[in-house]
PDB file of N, CA and C in Angstrom:
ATOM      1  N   UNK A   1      -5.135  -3.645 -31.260  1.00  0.00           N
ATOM      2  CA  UNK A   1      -4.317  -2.820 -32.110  1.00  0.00           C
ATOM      3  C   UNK A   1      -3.149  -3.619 -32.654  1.00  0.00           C
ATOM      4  N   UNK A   2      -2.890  -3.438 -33.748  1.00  0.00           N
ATOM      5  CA  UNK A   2      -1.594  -4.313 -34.397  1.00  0.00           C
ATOM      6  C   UNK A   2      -0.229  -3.178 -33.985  1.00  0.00           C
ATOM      7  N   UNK A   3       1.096  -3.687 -34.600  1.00  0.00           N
ATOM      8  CA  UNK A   3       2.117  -2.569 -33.907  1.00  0.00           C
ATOM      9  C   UNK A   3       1.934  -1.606 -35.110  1.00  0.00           C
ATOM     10  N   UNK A   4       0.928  -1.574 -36.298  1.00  0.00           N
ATOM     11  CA  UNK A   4       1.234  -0.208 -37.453  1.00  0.00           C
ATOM     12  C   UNK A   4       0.236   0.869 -36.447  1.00  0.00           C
ATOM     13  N   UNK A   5      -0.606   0.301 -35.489  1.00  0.00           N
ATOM     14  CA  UNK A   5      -1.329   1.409 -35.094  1.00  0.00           C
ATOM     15  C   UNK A   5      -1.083   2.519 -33.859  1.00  0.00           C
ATOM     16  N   UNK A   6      -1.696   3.277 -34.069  1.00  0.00           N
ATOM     17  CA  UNK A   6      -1.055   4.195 -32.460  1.00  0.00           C
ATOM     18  C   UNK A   6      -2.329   4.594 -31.584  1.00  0.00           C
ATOM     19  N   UNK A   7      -2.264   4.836 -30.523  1.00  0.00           N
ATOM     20  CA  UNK A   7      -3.249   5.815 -30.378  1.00  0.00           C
ATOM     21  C   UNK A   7      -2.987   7.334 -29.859  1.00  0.00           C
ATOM     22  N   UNK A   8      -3.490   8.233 -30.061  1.00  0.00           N
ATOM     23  CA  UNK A   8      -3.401   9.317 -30.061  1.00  0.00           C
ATOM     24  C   UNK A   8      -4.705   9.940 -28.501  1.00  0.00           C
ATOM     25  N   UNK A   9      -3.798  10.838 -27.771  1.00  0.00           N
ATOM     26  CA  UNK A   9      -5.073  11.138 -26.718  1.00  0.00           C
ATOM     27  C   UNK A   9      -4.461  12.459 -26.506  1.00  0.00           C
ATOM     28  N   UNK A  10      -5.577  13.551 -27.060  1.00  0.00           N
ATOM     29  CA  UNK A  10      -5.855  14.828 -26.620  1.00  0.00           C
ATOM     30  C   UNK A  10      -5.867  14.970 -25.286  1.00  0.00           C
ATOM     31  N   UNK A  11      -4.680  16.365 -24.958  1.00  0.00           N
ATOM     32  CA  UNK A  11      -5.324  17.065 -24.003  1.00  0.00           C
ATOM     33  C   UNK A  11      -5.681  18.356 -23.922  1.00  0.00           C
ATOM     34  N   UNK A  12      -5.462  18.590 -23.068  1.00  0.00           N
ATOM     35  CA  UNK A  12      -5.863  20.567 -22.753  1.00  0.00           C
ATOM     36  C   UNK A  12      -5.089  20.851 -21.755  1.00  0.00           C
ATOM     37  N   UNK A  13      -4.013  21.885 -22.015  1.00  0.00           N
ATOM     38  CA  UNK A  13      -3.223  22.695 -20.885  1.00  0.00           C
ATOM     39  C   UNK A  13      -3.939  24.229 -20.098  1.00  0.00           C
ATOM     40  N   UNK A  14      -3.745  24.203 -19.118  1.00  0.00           N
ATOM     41  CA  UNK A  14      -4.239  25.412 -18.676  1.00  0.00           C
ATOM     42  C   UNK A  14      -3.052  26.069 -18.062  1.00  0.00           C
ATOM     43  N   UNK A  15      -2.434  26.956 -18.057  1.00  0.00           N
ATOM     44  CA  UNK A  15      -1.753  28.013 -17.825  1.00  0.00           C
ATOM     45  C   UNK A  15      -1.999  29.306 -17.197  1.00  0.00           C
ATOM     46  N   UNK A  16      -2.265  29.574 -16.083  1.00  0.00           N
ATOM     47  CA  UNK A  16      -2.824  30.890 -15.557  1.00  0.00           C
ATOM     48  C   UNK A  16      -2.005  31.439 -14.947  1.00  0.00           C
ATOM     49  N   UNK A  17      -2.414  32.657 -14.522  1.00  0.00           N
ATOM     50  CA  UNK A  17      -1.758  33.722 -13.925  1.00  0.00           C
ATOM     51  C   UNK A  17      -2.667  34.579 -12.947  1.00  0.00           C
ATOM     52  N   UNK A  18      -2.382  35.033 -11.801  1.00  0.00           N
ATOM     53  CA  UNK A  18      -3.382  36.154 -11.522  1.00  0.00           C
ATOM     54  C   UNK A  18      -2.403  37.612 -11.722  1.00  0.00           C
ATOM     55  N   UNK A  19      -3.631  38.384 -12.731  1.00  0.00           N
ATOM     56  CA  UNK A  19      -3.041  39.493 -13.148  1.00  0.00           C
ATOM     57  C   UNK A  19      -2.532  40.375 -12.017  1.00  0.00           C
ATOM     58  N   UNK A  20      -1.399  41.284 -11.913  1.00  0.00           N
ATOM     59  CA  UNK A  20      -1.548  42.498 -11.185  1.00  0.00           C
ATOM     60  C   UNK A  20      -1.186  41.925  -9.399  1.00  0.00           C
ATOM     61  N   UNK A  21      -0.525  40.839  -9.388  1.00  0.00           N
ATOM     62  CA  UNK A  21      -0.475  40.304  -7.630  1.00  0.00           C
ATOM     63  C   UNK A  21       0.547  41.315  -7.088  1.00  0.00           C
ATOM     64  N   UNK A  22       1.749  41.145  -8.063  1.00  0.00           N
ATOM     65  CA  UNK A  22       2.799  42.201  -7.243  1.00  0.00           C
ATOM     66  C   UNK A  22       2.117  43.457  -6.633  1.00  0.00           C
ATOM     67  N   UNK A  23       1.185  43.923  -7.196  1.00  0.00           N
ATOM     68  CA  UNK A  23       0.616  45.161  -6.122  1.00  0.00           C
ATOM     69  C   UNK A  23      -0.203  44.866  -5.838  1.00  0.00           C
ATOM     70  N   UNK A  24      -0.883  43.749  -5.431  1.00  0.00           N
ATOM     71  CA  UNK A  24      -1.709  43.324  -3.861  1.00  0.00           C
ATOM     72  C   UNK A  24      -1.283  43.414  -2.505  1.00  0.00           C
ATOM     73  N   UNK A  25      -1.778  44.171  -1.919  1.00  0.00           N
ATOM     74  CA  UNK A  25      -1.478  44.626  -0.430  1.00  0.00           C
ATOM     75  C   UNK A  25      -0.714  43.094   0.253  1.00  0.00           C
ATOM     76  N   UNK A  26      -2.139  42.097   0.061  1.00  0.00           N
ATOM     77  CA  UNK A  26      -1.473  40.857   0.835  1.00  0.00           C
ATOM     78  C   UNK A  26      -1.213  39.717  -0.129  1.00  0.00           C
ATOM     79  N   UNK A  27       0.019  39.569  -0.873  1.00  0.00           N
ATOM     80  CA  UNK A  27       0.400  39.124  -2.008  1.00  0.00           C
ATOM     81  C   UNK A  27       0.267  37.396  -0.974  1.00  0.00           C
ATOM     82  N   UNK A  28       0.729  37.668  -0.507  1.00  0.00           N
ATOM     83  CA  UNK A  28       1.278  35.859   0.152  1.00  0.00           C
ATOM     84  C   UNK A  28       0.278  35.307   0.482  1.00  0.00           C
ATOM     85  N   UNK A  29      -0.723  36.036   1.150  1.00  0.00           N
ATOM     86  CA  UNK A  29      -2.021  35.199   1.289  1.00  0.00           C
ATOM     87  C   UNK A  29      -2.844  35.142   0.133  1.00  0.00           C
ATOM     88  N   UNK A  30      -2.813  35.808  -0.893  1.00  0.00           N
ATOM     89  CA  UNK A  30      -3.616  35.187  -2.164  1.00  0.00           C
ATOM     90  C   UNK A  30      -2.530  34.124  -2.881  1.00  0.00           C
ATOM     91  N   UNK A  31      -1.727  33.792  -2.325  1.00  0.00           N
ATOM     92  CA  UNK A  31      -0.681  32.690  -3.159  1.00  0.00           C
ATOM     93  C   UNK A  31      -1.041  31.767  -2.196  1.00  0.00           C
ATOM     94  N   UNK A  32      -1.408  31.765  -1.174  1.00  0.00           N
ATOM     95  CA  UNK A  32      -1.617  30.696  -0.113  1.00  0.00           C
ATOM     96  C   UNK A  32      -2.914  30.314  -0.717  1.00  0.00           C
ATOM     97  N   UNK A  33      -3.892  31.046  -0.915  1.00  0.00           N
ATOM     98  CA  UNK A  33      -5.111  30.830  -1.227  1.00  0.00           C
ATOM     99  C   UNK A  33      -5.406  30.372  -3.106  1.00  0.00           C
ATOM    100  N   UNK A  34      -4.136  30.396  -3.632  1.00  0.00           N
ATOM    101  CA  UNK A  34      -4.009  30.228  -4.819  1.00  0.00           C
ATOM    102  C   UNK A  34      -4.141  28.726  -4.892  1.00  0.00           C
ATOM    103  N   UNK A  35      -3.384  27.972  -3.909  1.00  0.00           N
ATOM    104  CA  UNK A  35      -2.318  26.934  -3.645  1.00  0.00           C
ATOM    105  C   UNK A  35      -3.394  26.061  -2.831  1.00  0.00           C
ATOM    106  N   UNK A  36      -3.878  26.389  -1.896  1.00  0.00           N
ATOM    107  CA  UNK A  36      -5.288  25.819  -1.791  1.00  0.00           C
ATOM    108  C   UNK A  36      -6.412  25.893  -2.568  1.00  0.00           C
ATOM    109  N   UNK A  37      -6.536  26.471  -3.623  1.00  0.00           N
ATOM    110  CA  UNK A  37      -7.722  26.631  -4.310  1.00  0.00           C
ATOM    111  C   UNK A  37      -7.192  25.264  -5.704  1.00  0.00           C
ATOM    112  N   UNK A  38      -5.855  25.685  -6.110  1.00  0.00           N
ATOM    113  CA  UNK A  38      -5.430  24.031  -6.661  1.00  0.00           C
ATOM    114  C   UNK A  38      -5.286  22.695  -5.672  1.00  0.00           C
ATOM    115  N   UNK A  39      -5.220  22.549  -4.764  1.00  0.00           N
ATOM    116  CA  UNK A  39      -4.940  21.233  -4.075  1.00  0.00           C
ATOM    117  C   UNK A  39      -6.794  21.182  -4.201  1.00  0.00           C
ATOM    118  N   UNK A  40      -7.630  21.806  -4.315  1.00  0.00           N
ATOM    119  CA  UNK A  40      -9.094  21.127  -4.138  1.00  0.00           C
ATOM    120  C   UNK A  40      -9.136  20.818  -5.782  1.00  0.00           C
ATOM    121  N   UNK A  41      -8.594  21.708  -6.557  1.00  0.00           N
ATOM    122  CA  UNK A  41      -9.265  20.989  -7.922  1.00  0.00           C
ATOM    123  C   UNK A  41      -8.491  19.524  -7.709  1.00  0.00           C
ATOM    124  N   UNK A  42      -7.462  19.300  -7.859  1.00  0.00           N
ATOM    125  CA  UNK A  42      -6.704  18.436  -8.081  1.00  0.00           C
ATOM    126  C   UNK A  42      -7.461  17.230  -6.917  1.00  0.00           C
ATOM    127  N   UNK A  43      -7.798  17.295  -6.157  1.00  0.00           N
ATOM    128  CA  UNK A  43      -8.605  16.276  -5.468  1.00  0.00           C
ATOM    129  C   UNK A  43      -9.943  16.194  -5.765  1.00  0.00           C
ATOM    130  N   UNK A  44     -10.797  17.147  -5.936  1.00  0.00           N
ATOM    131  CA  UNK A  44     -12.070  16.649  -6.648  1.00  0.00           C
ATOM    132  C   UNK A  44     -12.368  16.873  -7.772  1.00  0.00           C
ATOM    133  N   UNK A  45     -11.243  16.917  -8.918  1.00  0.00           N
ATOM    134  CA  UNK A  45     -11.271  16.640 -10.604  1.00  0.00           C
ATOM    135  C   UNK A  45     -10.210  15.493 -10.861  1.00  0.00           C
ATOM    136  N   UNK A  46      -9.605  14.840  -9.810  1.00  0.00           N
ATOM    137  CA  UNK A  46      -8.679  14.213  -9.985  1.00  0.00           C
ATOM    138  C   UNK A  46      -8.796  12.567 -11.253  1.00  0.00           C
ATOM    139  N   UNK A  47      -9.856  12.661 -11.318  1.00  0.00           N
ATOM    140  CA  UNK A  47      -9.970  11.682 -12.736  1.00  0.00           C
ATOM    141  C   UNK A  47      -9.947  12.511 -13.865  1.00  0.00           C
ATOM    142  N   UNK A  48     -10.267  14.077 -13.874  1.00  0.00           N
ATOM    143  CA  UNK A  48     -10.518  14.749 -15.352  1.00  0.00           C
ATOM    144  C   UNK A  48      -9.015  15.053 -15.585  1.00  0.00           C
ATOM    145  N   UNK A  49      -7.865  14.420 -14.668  1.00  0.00           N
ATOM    146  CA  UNK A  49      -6.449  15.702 -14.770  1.00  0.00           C
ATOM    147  C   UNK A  49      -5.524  14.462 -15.851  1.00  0.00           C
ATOM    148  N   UNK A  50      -4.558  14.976 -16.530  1.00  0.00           N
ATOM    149  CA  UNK A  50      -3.640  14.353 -16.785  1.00  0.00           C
ATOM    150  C   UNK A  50      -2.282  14.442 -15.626  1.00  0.00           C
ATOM    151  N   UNK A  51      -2.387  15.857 -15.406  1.00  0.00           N
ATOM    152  CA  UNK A  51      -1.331  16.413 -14.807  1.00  0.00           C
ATOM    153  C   UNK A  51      -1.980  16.836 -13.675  1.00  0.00           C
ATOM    154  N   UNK A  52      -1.536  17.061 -12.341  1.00  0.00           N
ATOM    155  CA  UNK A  52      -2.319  17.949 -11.393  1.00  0.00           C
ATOM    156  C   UNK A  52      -1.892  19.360 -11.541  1.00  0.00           C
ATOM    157  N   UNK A  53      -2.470  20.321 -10.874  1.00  0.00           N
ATOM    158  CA  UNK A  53      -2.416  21.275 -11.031  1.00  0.00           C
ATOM    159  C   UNK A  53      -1.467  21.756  -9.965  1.00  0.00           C
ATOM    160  N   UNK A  54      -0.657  22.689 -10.396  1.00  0.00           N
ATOM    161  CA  UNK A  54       0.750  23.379  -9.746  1.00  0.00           C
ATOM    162  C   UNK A  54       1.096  24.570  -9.577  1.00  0.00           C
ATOM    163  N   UNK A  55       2.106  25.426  -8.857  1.00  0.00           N
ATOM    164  CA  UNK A  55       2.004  26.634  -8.828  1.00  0.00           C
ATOM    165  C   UNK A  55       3.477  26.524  -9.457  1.00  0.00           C
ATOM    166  N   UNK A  56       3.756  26.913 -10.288  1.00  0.00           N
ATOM    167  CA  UNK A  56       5.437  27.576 -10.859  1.00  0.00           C
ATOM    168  C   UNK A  56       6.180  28.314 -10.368  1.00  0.00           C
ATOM    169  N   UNK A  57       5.323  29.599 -10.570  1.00  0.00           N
ATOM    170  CA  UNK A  57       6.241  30.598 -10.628  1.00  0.00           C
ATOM    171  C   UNK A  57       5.325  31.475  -9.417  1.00  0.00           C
ATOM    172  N   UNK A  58       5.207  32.432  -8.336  1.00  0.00           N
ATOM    173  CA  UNK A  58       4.659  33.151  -7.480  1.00  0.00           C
ATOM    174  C   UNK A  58       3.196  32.446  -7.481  1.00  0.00           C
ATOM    175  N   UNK A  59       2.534  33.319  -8.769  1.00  0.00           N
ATOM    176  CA  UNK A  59       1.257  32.838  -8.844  1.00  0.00           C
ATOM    177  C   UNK A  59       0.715  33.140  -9.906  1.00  0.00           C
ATOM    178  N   UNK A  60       2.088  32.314 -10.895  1.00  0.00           N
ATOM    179  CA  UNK A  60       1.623  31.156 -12.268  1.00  0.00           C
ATOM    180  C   UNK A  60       1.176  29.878 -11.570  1.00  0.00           C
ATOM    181  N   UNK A  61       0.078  29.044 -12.492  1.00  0.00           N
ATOM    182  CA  UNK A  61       0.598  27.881 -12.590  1.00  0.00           C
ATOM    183  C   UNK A  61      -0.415  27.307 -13.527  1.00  0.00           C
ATOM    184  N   UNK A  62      -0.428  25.635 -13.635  1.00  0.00           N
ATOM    185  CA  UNK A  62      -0.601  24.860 -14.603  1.00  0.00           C
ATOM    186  C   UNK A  62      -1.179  23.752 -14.198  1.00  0.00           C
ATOM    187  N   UNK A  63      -1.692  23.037 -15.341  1.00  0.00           N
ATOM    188  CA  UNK A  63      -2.161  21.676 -15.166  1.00  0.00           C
ATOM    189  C   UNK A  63      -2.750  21.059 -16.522  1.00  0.00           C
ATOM    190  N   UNK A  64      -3.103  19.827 -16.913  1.00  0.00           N
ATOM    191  CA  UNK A  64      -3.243  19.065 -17.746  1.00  0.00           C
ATOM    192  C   UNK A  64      -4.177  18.072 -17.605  1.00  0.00           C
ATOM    193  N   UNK A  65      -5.521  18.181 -18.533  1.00  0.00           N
ATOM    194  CA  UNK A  65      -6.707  18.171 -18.102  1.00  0.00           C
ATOM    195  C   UNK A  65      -6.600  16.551 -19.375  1.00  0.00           C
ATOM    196  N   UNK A  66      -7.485  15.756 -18.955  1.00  0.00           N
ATOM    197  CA  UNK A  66      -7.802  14.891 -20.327  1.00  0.00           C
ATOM    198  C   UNK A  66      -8.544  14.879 -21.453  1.00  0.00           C
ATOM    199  N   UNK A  67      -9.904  15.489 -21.081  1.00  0.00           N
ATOM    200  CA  UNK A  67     -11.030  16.280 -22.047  1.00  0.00           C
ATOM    201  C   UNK A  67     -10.990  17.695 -21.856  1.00  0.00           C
ATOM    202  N   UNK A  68     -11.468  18.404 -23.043  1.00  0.00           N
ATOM    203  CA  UNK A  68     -11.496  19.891 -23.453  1.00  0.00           C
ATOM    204  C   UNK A  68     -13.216  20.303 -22.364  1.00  0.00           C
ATOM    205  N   UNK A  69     -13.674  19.572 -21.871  1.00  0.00           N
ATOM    206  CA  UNK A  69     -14.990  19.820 -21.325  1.00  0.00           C
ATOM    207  C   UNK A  69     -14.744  19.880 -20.219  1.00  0.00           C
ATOM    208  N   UNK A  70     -13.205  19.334 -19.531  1.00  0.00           N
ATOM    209  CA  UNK A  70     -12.799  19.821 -18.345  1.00  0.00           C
ATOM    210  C   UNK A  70     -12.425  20.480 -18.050  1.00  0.00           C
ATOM    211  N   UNK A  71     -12.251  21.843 -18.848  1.00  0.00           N
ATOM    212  CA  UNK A  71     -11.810  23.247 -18.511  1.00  0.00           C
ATOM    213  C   UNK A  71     -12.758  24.208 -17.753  1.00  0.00           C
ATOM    214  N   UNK A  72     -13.658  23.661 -18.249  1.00  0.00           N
ATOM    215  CA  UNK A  72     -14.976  24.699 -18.098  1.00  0.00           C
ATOM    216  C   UNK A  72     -14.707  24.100 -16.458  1.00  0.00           C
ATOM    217  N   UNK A  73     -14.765  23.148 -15.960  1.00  0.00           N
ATOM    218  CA  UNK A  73     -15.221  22.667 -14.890  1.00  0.00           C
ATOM    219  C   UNK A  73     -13.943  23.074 -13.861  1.00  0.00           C
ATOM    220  N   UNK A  74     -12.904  23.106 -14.088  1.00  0.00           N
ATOM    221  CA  UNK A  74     -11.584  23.674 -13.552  1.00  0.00           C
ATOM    222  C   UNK A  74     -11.575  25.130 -13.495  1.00  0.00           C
ATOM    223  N   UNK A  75     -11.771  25.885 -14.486  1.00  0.00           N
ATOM    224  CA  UNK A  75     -12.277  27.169 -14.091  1.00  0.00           C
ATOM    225  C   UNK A  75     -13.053  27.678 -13.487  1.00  0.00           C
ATOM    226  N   UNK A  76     -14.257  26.868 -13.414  1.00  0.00           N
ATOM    227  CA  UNK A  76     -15.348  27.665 -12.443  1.00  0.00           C
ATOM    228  C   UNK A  76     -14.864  27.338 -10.908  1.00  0.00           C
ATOM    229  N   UNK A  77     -14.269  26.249 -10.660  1.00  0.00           N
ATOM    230  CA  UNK A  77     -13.484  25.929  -9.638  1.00  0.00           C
ATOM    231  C   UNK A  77     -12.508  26.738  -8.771  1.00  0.00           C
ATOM    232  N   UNK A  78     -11.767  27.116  -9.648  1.00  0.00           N
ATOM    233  CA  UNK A  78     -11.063  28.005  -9.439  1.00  0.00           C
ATOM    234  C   UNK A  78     -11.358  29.965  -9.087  1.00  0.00           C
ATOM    235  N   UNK A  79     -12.823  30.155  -9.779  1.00  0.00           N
ATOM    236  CA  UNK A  79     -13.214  31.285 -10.022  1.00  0.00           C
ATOM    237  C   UNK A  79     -14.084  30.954  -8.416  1.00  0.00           C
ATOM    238  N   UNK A  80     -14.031  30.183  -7.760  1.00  0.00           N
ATOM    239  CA  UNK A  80     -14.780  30.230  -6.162  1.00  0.00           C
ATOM    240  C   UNK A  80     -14.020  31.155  -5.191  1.00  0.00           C
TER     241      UNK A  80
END
């Protein structure tokens, strides 16, 4: 590459939420189980991530994938 060039690299953010937790009987253990269900993506997608995946807010959270074909694969992950 000369210095006029750049490169440019797509990603994909994922942003979730689980709907409706505040009135789950056992709110803390589906945030526990939230929180383990990201520490496995993030270790066995850990080449597809830009970002690992995190909890924010109760049980928001996020992550930053490198290809758009790694969503599919992070979601079904998550949907276990």
């Amino acid at each position: 590459m000369t210095g006029t060039e750049s490169s440019t690299e797509l990603y994909a953010a994922i942003i979730g939420d689980i709907r409706g937790s505040r009135d789950l009987p056992d709110r803390a253990e589906v945030q526990r189980r939230l929180e383990s269900a990201l520490e496995q993506v993030n270790d066995g997608l850990r080449d597809e991530l830009a970002a690992g995946f995190v909890v924010t807010l109760g049980d928001e959270f996020q992550g930053l994938v490198r290809k758009a074909g790694s969503v599919v694969r992070v979601l079904n992950a998550l949907d276990q």
